[in-house]
N, C-alpha and C. Protein backbone atom coordinates (compact mmCIF):
# COMPACT_ATOMS: atom_id res chain seq x y z
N UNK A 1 -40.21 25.51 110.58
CA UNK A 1 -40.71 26.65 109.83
C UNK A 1 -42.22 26.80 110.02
N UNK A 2 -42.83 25.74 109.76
CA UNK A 2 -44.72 25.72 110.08
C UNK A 2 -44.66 26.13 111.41
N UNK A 3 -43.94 25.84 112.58
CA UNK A 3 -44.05 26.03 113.88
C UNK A 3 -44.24 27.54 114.03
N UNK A 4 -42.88 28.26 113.19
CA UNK A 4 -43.15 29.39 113.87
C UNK A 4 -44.26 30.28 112.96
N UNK A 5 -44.66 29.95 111.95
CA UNK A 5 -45.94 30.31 111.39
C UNK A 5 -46.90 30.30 111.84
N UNK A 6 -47.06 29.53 112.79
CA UNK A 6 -48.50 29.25 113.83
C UNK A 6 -48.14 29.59 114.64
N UNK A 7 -47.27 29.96 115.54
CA UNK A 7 -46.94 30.73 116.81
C UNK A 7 -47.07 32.29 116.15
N UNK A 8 -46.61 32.50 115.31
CA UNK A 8 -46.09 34.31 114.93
C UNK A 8 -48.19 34.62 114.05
N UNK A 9 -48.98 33.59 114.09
CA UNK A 9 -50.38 33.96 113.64
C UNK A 9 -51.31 33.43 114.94
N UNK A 10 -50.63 32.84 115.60
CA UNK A 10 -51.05 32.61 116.95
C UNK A 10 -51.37 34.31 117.84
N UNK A 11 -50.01 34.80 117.93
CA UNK A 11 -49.60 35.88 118.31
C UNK A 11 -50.49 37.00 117.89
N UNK A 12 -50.66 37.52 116.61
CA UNK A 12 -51.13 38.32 115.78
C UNK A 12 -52.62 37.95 116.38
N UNK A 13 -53.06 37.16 116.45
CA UNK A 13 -54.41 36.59 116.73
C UNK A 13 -54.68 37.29 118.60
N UNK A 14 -53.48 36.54 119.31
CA UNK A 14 -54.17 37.13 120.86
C UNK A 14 -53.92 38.58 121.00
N UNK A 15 -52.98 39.40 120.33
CA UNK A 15 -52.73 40.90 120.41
C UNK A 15 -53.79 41.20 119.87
N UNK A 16 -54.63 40.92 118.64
CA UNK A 16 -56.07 41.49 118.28
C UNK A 16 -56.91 41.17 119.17
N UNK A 17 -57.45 40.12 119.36
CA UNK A 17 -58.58 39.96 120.47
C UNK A 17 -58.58 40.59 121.81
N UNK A 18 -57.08 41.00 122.30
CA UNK A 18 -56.79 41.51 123.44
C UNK A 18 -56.73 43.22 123.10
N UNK A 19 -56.29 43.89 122.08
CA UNK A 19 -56.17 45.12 122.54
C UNK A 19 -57.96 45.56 121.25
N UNK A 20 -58.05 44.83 120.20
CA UNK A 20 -59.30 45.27 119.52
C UNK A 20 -60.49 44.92 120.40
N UNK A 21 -60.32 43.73 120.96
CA UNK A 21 -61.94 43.35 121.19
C UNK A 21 -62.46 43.35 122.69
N UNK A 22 -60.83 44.03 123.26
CA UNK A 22 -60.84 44.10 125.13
C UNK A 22 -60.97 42.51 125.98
N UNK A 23 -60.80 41.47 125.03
CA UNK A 23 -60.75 40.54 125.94
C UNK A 23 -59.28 40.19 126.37
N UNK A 24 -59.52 39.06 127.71
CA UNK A 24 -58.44 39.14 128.84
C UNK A 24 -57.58 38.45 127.57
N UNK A 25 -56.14 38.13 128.81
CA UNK A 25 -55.08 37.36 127.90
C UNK A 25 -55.39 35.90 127.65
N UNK A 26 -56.50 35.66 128.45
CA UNK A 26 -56.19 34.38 128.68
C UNK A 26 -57.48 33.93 127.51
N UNK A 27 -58.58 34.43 127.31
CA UNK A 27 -59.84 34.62 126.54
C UNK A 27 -59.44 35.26 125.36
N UNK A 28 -57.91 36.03 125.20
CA UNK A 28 -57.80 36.45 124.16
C UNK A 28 -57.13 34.88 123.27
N UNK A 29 -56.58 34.86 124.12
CA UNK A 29 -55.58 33.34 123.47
C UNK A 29 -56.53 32.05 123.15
N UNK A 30 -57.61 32.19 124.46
CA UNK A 30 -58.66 30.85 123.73
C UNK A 30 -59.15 31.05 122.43
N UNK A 31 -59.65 32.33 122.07
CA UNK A 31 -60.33 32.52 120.77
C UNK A 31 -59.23 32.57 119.59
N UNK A 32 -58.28 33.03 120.07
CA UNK A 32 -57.09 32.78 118.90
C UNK A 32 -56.96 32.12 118.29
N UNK A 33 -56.46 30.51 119.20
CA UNK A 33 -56.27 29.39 119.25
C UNK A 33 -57.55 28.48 118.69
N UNK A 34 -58.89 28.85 118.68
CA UNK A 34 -59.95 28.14 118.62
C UNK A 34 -59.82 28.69 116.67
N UNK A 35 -60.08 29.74 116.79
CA UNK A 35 -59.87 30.21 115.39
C UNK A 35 -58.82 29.81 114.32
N UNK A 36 -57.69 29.79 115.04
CA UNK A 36 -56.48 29.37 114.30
C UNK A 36 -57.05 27.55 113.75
N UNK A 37 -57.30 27.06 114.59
CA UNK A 37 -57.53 25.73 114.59
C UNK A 37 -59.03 25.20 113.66
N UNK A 38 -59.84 26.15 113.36
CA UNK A 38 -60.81 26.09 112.53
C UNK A 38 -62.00 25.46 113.51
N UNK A 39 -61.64 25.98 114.69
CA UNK A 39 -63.17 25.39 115.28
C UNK A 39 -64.35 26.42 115.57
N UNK A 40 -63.49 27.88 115.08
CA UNK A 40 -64.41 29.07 115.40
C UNK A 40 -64.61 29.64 117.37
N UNK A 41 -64.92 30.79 117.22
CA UNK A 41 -65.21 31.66 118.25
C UNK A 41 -65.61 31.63 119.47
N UNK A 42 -65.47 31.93 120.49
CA UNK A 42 -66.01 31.14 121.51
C UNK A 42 -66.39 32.53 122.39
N UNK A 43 -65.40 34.06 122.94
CA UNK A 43 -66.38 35.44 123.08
C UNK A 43 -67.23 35.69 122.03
N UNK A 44 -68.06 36.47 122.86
CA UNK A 44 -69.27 37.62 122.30
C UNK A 44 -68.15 38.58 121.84
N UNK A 45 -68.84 38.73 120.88
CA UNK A 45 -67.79 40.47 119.44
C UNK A 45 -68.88 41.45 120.06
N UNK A 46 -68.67 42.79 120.65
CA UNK A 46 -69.47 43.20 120.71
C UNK A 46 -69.02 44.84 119.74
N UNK A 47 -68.14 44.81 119.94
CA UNK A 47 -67.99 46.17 118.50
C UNK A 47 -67.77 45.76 117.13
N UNK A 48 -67.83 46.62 116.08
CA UNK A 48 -67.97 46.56 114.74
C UNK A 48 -66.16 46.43 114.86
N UNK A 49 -65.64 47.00 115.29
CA UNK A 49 -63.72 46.87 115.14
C UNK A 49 -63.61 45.13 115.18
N UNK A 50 -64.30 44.77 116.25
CA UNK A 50 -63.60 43.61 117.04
C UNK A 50 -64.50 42.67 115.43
N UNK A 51 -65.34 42.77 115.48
CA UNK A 51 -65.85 42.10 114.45
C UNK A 51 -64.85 41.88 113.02
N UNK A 52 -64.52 43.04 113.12
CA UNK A 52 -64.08 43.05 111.27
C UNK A 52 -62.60 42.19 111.44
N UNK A 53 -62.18 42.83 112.94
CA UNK A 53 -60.96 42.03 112.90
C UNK A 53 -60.99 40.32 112.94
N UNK A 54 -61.73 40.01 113.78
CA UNK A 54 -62.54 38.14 113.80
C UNK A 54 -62.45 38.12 111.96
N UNK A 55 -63.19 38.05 111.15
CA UNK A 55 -63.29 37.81 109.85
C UNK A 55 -62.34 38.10 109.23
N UNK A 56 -61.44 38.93 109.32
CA UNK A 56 -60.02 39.09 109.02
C UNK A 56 -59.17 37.85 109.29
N UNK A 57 -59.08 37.80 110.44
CA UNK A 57 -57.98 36.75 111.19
C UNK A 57 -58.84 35.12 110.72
N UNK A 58 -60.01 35.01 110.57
CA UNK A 58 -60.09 33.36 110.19
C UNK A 58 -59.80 33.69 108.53
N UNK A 59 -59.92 34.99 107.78
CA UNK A 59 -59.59 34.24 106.90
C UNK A 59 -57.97 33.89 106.96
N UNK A 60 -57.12 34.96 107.10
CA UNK A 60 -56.31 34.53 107.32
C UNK A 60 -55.76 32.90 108.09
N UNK A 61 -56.23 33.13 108.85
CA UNK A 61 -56.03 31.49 110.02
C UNK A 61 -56.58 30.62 108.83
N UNK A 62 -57.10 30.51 107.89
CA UNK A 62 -57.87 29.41 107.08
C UNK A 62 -56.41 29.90 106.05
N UNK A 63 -55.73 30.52 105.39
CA UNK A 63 -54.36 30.52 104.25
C UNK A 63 -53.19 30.42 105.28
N UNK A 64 -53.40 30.15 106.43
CA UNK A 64 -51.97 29.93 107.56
C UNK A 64 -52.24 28.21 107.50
N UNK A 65 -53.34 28.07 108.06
CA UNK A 65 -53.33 26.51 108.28
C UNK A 65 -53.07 25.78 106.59
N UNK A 66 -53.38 25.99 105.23
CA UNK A 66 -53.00 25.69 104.20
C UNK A 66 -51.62 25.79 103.95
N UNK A 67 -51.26 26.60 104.10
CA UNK A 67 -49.27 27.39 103.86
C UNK A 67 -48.60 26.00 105.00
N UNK A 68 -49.15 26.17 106.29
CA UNK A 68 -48.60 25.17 107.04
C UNK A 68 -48.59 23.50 106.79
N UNK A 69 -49.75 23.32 106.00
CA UNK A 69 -50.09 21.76 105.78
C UNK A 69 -48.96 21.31 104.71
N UNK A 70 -48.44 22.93 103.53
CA UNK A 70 -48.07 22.42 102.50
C UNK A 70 -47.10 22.12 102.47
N UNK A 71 -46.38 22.99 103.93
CA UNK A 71 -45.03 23.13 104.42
C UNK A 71 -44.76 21.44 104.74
N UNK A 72 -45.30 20.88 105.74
CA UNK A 72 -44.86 19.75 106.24
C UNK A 72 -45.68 18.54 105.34
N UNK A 73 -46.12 18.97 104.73
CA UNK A 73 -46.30 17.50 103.36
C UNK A 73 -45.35 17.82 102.37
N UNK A 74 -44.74 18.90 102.10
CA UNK A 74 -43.61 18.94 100.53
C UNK A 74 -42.97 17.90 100.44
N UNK A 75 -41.76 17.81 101.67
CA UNK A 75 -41.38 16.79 101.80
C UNK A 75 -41.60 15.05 101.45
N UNK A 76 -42.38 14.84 101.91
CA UNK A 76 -43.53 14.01 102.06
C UNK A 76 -44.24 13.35 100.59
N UNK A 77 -44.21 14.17 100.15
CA UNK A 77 -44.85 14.12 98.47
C UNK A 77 -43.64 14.43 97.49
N UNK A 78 -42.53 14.85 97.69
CA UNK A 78 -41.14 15.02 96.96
C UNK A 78 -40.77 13.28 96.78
N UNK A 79 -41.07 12.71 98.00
CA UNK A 79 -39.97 11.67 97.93
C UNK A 79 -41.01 10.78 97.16
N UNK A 80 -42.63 10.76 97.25
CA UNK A 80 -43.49 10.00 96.69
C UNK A 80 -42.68 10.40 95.30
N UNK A 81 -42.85 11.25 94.87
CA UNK A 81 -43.01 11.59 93.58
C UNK A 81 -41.38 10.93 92.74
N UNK A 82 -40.47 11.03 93.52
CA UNK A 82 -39.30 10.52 92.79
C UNK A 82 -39.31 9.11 93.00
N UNK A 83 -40.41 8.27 93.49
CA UNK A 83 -40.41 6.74 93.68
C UNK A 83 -41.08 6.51 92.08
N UNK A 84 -41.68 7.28 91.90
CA UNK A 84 -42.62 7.23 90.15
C UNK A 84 -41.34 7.36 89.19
């Protein structure tokens, strides 16, 4: 389930950088990926579009990577919790 949450905001991420901000597929996917991952930006933004969309997508990418952490610890912390 986290998998395809980060692939399907993965996605959402290189279709913006690629058709908002004109970068390639391959530069669209590095910045995606760099963003998704919380290490930040790595093209020049050079329009106000491409911009708003960047600050859009980390915040988002910053409540994807949370949703995902909580996904694969529930588990994890269910079984702690019924050892109490």
């Amino acid at each position: 389930m986290s998998t395809g949450l980060v692939g399907l905001s993965l996605a959402i991420g290189v279709l913006g950088y690629h058709f908002i901000a004109g970068f390639n597929w391959v530069d669209s996917l590095l910045n995606a990926a760099m963003i998704l991952t919380g290490m930040g930006p790595v093209g020049v933004l050079n329009s106000n579009g491409a911009k708003v969309f960047a600050s859009v997508y980390a915040l988002f990418s910053g409540l994807v990577f949370i949703t995902a952490t909580g996904i694969l610890l529930a588990p994890i912390f269910h079984r702690v919790l019924h050892k109490f």
